[in-house]
C-alpha atoms as a PDB file:
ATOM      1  CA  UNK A   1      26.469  -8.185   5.586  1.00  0.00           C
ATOM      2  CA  UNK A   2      29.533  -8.134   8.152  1.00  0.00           C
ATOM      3  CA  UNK A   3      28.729  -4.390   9.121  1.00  0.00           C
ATOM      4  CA  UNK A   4      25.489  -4.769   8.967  1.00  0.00           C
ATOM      5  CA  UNK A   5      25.725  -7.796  11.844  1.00  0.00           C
ATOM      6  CA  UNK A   6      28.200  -5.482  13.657  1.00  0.00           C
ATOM      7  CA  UNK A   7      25.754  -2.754  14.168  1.00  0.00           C
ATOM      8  CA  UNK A   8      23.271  -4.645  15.206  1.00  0.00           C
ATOM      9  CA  UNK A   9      22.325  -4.211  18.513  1.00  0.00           C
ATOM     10  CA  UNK A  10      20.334  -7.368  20.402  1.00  0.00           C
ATOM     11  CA  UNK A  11      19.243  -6.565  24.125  1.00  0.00           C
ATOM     12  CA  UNK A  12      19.350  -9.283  27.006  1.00  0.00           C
ATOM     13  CA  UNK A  13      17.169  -8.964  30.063  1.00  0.00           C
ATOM     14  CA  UNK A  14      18.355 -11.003  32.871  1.00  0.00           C
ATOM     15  CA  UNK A  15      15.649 -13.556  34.145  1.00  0.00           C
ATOM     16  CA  UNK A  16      13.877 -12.985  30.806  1.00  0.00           C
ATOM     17  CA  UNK A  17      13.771 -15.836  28.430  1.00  0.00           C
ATOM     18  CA  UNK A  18      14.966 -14.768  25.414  1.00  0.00           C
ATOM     19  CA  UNK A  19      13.817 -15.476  21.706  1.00  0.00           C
ATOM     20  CA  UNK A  20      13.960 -18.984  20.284  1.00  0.00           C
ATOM     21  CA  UNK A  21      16.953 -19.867  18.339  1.00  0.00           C
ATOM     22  CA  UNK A  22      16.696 -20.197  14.657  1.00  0.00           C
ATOM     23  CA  UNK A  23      18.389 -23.114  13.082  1.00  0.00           C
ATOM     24  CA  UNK A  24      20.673 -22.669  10.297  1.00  0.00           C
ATOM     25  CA  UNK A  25      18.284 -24.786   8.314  1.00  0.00           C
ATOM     26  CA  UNK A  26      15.517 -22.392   9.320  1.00  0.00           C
ATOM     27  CA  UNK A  27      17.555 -19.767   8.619  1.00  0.00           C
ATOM     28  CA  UNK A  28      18.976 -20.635   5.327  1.00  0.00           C
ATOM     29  CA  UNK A  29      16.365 -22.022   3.616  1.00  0.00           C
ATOM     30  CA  UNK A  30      14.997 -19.099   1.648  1.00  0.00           C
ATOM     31  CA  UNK A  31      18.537 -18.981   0.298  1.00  0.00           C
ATOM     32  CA  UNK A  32      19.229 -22.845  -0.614  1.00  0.00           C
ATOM     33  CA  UNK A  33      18.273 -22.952  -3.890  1.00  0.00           C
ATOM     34  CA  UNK A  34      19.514 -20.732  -6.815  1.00  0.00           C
ATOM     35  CA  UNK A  35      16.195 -20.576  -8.207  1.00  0.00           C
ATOM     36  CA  UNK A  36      15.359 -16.868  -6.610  1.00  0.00           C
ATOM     37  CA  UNK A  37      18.483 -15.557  -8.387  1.00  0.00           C
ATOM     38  CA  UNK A  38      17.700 -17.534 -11.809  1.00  0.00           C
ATOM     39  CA  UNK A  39      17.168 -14.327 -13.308  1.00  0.00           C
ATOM     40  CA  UNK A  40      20.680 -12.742 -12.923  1.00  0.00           C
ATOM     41  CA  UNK A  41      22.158 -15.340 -15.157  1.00  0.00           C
ATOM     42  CA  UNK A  42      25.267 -16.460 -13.011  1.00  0.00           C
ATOM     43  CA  UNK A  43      27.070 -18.486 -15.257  1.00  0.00           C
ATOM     44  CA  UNK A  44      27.440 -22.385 -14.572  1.00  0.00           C
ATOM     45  CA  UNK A  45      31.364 -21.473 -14.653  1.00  0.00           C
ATOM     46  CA  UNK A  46      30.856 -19.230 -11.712  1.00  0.00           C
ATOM     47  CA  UNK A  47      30.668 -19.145  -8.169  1.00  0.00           C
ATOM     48  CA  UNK A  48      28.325 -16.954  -5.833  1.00  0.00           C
ATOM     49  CA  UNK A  49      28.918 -16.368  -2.475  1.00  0.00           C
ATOM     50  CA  UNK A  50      25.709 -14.729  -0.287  1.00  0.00           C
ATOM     51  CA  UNK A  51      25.737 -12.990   2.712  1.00  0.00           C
ATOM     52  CA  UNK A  52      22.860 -12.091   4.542  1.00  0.00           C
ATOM     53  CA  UNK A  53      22.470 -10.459   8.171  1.00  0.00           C
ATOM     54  CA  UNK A  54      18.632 -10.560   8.435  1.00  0.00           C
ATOM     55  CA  UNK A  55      16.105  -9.118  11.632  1.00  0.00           C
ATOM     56  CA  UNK A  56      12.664 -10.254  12.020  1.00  0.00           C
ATOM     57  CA  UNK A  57      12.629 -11.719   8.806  1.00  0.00           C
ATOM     58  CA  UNK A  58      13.691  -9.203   6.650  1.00  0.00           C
ATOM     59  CA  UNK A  59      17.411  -8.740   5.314  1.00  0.00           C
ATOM     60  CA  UNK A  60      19.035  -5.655   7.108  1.00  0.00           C
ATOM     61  CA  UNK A  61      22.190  -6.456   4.866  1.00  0.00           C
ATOM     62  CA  UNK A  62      23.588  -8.259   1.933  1.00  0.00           C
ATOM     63  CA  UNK A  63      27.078  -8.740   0.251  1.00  0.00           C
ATOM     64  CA  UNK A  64      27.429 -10.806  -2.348  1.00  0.00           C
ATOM     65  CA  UNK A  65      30.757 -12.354  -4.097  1.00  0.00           C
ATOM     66  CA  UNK A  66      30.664 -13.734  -7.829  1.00  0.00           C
ATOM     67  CA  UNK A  67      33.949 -14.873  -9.117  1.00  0.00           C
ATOM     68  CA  UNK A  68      35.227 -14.659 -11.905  1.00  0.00           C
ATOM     69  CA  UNK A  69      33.910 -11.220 -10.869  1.00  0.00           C
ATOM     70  CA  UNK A  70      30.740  -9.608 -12.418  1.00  0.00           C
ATOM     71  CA  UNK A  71      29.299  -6.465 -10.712  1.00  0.00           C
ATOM     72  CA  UNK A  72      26.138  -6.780 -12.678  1.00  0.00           C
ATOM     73  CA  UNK A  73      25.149  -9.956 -11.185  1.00  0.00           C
ATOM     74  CA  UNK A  74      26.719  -9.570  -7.971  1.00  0.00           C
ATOM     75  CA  UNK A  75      24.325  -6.724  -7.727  1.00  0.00           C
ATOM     76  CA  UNK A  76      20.891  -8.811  -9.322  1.00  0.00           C
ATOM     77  CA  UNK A  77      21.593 -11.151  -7.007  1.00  0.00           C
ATOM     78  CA  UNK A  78      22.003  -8.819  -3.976  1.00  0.00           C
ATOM     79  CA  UNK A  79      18.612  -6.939  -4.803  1.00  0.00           C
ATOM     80  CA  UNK A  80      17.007 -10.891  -5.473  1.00  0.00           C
ATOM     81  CA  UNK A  81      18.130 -11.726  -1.619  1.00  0.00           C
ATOM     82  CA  UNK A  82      16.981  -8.428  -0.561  1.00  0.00           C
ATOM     83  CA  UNK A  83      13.526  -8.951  -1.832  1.00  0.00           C
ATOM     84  CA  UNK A  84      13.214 -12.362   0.396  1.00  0.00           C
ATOM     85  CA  UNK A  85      11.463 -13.386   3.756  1.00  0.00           C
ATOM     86  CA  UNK A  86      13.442 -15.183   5.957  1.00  0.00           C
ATOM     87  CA  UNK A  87      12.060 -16.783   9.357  1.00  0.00           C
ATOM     88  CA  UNK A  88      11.115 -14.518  12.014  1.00  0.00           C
ATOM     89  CA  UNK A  89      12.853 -14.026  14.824  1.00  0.00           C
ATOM     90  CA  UNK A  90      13.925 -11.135  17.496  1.00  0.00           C
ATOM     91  CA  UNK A  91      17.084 -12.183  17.012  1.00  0.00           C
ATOM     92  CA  UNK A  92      19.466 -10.455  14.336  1.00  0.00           C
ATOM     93  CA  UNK A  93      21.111 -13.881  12.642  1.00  0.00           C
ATOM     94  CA  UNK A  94      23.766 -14.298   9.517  1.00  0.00           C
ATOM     95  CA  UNK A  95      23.539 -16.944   7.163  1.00  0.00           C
ATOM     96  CA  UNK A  96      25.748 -17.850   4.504  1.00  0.00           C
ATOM     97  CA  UNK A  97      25.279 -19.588   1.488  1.00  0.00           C
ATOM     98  CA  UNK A  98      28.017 -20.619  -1.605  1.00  0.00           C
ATOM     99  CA  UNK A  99      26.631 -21.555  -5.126  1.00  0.00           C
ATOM    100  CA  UNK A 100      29.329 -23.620  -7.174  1.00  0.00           C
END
């Protein structure tokens, strides 16, 4: 998620009004609810932290953090976030969302 934001590369024009902002609500709101990752069977003991750098609505990168740590649904969850649309926008944004 973090490299993927760091390679990113977003142009500015001067005089040339640039892309609306997306608010974090915008933003996050594919990623919200734990419903999309249901699926990967995160354990109500655990906690999942998502990353996601996404460009024009599509996520360009993903990390993903379950602790206690479980690489099998660290990854479900990744390829569940992967398969989202986010809102579009020329911008390349990161949003961040922590499931308790």
């Amino acid at each position: 998620c973090e490299k993927a934001l760091d390679e990113s590369s977003q142009n500015i024009t001067m005089g040339k009004k640039g892309a609306k902002d997306l608010t974090a609500d915008q933003l996050g709101a594919p990623i919200k609810s734990s419903g999309y990752f249901a699926s990967c069977g995160l354990p109500d003991s655990s906690k999942a932290e998502i990353c996601a750098t996404v460009h024009k609505g599509k996520p360009v990168g993903v990390s993903v953090r379950v602790t206690p740590q479980s690489n099998k649904t660290a990854a479900c969850i990744d390829r569940a976030t992967r398969r989202l649309s986010f809102p579009v926008s020329e911008n390349t944004d990161q949003v961040k969302q922590t499931f308790d």
